[in-house]
C-alpha atoms as a PDB file:
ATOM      1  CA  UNK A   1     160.660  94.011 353.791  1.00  0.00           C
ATOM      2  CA  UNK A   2     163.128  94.213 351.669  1.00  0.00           C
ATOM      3  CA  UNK A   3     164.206  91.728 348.154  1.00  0.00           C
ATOM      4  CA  UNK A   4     166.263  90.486 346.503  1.00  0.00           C
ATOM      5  CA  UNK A   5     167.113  89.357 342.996  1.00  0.00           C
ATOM      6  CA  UNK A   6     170.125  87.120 342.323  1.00  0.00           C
ATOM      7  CA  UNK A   7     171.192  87.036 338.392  1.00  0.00           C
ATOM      8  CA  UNK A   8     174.144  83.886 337.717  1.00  0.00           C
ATOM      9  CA  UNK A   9     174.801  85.051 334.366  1.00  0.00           C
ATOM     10  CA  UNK A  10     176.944  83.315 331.333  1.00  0.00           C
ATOM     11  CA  UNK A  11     177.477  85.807 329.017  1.00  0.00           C
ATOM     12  CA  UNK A  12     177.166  84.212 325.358  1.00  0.00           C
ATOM     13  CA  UNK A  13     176.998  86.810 322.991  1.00  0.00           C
ATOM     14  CA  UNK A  14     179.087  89.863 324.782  1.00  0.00           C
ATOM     15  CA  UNK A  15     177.761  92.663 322.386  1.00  0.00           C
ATOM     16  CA  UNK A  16     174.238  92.065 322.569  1.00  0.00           C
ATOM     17  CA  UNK A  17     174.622  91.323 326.720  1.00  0.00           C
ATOM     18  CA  UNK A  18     175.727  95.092 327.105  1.00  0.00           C
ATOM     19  CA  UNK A  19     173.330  96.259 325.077  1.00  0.00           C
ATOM     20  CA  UNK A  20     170.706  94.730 327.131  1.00  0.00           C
ATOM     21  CA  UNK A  21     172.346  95.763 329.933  1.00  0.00           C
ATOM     22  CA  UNK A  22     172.290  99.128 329.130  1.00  0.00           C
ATOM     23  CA  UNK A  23     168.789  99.164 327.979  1.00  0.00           C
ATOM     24  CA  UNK A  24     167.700  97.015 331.700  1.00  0.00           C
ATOM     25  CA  UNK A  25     169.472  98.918 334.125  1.00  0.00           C
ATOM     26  CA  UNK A  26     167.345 102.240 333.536  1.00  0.00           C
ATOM     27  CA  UNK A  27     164.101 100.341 333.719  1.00  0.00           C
ATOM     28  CA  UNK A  28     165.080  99.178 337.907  1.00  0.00           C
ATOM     29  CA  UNK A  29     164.389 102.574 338.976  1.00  0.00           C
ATOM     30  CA  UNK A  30     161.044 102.947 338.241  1.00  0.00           C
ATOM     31  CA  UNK A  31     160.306  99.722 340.443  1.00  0.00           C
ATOM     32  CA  UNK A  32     162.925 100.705 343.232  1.00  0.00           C
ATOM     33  CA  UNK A  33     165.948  98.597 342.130  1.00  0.00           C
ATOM     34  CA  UNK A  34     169.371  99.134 342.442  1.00  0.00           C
ATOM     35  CA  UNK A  35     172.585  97.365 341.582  1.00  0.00           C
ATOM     36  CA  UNK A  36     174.756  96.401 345.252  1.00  0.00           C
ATOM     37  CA  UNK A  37     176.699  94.074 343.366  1.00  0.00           C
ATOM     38  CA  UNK A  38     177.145  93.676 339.563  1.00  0.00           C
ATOM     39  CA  UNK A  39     180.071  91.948 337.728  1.00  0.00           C
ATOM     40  CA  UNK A  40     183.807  92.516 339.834  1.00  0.00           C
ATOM     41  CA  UNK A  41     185.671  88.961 341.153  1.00  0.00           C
ATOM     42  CA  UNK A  42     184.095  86.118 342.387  1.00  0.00           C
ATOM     43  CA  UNK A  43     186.051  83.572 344.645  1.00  0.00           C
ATOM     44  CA  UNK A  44     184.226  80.396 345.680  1.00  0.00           C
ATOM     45  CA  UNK A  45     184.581  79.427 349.012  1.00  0.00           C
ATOM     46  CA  UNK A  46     182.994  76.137 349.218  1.00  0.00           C
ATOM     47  CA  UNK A  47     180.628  73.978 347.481  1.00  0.00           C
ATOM     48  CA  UNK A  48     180.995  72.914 343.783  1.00  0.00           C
ATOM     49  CA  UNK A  49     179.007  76.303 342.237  1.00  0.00           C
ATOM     50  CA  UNK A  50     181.006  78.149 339.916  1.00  0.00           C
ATOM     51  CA  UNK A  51     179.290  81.755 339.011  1.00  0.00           C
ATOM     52  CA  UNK A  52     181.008  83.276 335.912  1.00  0.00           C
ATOM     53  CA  UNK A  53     179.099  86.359 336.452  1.00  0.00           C
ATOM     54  CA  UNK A  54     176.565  87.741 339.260  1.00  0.00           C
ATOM     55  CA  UNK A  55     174.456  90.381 340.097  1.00  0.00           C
ATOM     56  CA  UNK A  56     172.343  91.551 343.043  1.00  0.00           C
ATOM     57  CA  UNK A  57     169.804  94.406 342.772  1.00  0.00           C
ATOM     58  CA  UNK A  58     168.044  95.395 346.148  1.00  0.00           C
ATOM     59  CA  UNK A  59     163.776  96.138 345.856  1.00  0.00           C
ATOM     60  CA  UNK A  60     161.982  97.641 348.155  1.00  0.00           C
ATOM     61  CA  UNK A  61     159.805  94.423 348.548  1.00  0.00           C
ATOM     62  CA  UNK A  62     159.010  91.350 347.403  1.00  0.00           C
ATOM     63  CA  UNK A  63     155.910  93.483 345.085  1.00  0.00           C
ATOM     64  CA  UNK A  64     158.201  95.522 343.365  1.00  0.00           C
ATOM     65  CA  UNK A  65     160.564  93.046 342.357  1.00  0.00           C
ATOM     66  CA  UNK A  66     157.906  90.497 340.952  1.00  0.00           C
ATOM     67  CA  UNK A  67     156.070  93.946 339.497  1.00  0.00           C
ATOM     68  CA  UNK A  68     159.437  94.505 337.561  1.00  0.00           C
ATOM     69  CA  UNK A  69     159.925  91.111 336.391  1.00  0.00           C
ATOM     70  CA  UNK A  70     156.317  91.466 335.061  1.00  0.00           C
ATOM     71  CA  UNK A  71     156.475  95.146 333.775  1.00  0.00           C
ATOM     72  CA  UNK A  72     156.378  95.367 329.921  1.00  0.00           C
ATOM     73  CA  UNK A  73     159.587  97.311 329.992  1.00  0.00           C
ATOM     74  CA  UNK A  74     161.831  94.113 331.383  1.00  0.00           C
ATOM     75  CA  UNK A  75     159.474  91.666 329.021  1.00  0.00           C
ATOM     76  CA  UNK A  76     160.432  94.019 325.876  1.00  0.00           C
ATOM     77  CA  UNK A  77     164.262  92.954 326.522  1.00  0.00           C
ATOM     78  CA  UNK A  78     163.368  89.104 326.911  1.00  0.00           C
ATOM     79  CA  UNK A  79     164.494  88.179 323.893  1.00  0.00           C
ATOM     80  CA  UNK A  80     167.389  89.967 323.852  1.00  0.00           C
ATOM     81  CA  UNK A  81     168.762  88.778 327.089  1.00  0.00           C
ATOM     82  CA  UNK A  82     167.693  85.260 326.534  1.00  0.00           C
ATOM     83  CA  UNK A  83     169.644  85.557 322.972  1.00  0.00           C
ATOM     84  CA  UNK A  84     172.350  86.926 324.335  1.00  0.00           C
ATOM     85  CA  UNK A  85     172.814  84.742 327.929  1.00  0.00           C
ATOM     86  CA  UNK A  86     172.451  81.919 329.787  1.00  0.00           C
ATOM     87  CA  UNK A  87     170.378  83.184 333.527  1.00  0.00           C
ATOM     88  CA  UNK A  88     169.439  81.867 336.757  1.00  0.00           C
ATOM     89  CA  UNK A  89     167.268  84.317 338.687  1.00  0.00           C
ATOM     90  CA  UNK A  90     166.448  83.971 342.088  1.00  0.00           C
ATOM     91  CA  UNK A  91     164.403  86.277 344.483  1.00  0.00           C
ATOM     92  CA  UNK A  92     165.351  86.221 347.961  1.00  0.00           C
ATOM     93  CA  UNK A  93     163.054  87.978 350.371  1.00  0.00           C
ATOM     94  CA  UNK A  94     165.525  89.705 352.948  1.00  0.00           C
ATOM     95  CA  UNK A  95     165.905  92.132 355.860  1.00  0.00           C
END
């Protein structure tokens, strides 16, 4: 079954965000992930949540998901995305 992984990102330091982001983005393939939805406008609807910045990448499964957030190429850019950004992750198993 397909998963999920839904990034609400504040961006605090912008140049060191896109260099993480260029560094991340190649390491999702190797575990089967794929941007659907990455930056672009955000309107809220309802409720009082108010998402600067999201992201979605699609897995496979709920394995290669947590298998990415474990690999040692995502843990090698901790620091600089936790320097560089405010996160909440959440992985949604879907269909």
């Amino acid at each position: 079954m397909s998963a999920y992984l839904i990034a609400d990102v504040e961006v605090t330091d912008e140049s060191v965000y896109a260099q993480y982001r260029e560094r991340m983005t190649p390491t999702l393939e190797a575990y089967s992930g794929k941007f659907i939805a990455r930056g672009g406008e955000i309107e809220v609807i309802g409720g009082s949540w108010n998402p600067q910045r999201l992201a979605i990448v699609a897995f496979d499964s709920m394995e290669q998901a947590r298998a990415w957030l474990a690999s040692p190429e995502f843990k090698e850019l901790d620091d600089m995305r936790t320097s560089s950004s405010n996160i909440n992750l959440v992985l949604l198993e879907g269909v």
